[in-house]
C-alpha atoms as a PDB file:
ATOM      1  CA  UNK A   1      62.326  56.561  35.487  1.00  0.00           C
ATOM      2  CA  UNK A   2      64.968  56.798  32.998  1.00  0.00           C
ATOM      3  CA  UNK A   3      68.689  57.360  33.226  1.00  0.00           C
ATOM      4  CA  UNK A   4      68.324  60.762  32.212  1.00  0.00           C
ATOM      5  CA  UNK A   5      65.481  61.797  34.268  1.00  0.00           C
ATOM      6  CA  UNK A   6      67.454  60.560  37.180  1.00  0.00           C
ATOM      7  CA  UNK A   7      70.766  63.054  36.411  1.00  0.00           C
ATOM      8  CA  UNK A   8      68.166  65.704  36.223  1.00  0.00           C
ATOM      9  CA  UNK A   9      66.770  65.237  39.393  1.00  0.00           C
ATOM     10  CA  UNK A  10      69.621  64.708  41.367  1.00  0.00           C
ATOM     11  CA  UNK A  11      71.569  67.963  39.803  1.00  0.00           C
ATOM     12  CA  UNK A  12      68.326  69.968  40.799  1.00  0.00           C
ATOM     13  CA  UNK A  13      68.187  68.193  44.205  1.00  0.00           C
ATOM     14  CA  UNK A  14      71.879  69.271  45.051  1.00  0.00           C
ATOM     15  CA  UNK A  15      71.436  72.404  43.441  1.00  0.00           C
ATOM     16  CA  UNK A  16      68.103  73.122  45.960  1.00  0.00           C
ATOM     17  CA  UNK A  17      70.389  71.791  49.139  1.00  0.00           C
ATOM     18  CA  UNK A  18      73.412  73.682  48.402  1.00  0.00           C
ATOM     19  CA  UNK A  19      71.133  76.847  47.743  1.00  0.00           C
ATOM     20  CA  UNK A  20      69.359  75.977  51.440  1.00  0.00           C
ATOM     21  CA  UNK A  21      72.902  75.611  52.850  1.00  0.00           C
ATOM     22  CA  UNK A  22      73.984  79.015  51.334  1.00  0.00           C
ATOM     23  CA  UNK A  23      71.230  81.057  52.527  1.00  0.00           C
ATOM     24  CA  UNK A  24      71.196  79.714  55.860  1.00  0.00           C
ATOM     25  CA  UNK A  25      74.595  80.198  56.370  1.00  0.00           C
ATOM     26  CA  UNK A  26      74.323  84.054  55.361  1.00  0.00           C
ATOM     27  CA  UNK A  27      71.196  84.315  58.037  1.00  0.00           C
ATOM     28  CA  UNK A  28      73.494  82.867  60.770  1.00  0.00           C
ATOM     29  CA  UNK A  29      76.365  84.997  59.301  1.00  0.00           C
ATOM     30  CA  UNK A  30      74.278  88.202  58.813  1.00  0.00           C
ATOM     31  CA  UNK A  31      72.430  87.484  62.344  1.00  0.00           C
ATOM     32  CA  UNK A  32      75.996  87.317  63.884  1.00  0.00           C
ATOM     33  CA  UNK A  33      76.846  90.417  62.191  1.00  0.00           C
ATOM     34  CA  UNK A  34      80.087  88.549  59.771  1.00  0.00           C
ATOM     35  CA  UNK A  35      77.209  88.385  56.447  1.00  0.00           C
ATOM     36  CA  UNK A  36      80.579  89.259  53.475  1.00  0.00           C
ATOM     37  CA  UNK A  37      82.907  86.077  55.346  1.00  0.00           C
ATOM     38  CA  UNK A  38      80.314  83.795  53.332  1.00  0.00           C
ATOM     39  CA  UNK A  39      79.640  85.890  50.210  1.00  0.00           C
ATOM     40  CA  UNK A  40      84.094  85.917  50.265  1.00  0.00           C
ATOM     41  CA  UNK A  41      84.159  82.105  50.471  1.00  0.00           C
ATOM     42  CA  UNK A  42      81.663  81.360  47.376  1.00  0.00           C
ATOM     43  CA  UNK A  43      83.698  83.708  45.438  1.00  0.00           C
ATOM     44  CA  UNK A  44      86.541  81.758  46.428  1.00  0.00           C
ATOM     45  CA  UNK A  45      85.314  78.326  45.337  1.00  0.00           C
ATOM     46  CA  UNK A  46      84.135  79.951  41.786  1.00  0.00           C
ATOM     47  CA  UNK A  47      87.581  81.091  41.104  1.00  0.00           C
ATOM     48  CA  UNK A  48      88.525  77.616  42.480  1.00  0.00           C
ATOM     49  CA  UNK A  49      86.176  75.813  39.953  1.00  0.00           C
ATOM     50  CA  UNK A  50      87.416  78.816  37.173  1.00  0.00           C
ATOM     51  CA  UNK A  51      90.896  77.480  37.358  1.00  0.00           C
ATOM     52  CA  UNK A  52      90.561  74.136  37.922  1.00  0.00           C
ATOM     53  CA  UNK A  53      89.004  73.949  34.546  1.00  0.00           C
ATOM     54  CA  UNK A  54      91.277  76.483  32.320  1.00  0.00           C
ATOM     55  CA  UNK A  55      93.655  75.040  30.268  1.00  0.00           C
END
């Protein structure tokens, strides 16, 4: 497998767990009956990520 192949597969392989991880944190969240604490938390590491990378 090349070096490229390799970057590919682990971006969609993190991608896939941190999708898994989302989701089943919003089932536990929703079950629980606290679903927007999670939904406010991603939207607080996007603006995170946002400003970390404007100049």
């Amino acid at each position: 497998m090349n070096i490229a192949g390799l970057v590919v597969m682990w971006l969609l392989l993190v991608f896939i767990i941190l999708l898994f991880i989302y989701l089943s944190m919003d089932r536990i969240a929703r079950h629980m009956g606290c679903g927007n604490l999670f939904d406010k938390y991603i939207e607080m590491v996007i603006d995170w990520i946002r400003d970390a990378f404007r100049d």
